[in-house]
Protein backbone atom coordinates (compact mmCIF):
# COMPACT_ATOMS: atom_id res chain seq x y z
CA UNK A 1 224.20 54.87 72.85
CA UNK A 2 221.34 56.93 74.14
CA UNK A 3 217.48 55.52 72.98
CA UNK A 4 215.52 58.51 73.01
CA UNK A 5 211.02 57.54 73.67
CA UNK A 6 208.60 59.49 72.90
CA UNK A 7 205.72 60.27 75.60
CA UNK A 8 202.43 60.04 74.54
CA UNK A 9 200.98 61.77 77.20
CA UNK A 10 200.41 65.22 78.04
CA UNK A 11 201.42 64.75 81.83
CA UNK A 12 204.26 62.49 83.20
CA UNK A 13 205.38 61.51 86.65
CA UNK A 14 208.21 59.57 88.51
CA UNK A 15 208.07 55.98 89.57
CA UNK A 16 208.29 57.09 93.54
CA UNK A 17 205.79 60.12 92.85
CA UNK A 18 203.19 57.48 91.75
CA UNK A 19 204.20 55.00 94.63
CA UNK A 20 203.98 57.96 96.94
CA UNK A 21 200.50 59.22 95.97
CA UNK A 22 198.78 57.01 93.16
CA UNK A 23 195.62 58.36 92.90
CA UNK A 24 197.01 62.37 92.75
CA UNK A 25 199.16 60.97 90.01
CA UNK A 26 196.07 59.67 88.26
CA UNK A 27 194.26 62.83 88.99
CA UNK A 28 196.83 65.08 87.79
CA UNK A 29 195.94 63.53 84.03
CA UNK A 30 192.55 65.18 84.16
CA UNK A 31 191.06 62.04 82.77
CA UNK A 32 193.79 61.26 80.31
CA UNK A 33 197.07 58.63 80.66
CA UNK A 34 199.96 59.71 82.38
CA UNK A 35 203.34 58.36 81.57
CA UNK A 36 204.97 56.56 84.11
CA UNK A 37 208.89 57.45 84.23
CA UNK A 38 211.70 55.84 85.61
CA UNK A 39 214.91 57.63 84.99
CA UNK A 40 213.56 60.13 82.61
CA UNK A 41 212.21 57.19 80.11
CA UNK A 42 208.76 55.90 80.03
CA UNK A 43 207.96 52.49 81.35
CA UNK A 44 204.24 52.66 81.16
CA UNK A 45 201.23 54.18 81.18
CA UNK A 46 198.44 54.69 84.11
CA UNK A 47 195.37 55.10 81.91
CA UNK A 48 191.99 55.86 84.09
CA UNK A 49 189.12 53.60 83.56
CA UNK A 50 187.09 55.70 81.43
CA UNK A 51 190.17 56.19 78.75
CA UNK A 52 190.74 52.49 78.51
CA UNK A 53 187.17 51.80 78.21
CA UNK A 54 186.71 54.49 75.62
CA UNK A 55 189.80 53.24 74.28
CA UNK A 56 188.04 49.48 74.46
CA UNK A 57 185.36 50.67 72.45
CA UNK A 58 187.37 52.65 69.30
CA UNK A 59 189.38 49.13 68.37
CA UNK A 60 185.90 46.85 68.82
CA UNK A 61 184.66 49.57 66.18
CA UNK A 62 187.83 49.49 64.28
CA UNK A 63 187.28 45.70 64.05
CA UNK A 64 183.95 45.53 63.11
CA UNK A 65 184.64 48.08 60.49
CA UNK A 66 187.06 45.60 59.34
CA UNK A 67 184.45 42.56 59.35
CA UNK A 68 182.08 45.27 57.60
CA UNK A 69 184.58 46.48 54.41
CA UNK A 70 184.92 42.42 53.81
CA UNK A 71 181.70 41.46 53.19
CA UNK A 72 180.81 44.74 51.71
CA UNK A 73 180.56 42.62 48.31
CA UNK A 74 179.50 39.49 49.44
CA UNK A 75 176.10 38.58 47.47
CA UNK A 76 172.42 39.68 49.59
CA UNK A 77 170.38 36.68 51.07
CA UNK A 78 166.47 37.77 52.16
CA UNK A 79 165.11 36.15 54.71
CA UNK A 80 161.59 36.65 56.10
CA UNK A 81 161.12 37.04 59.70
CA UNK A 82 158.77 33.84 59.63
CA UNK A 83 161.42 31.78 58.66
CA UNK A 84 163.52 32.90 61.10
């Protein structure tokens, strides 16, 4: 039985093509992952430090937007600065 994987990448390269020359892989993404291949299926993904900080960033938002939707109806409490 074949498994068939998608590639979520736009540009893809071979195990020994990364081991060969990593950082002409990386560049070859423009700034985006690259899919990692080994025998025509991907086995990861080489994602450039400014993706996987961006990429950081999005789920902390995601989770505060979470945090944000549950108290959403939780009653108001002021507080003056003073008594801070």
């Amino acid at each position: 039985m074949t498994s068939v994987h998608s590639i979520l990448a736009d540009v893809s390269a071979g195990i020994s093509e990364l081991k060969k020359n990593p950082m002409s892989v990386i560049a070859q993404g423009e700034g985006a992952p690259v899919a990692i291949l080994n025998r025509n299926e991907p086995v990861f993904y080489a994602v450039p430090a400014d993706a996987y900080e961006a990429l950081i960033d999005k789920i902390e938002d995601l989770e505060l937007a979470v945090i944000v939707r549950a108290r959403m109806d939780q009653p108001e409490t002021e507080i003056a600065l003073d008594d801070l």
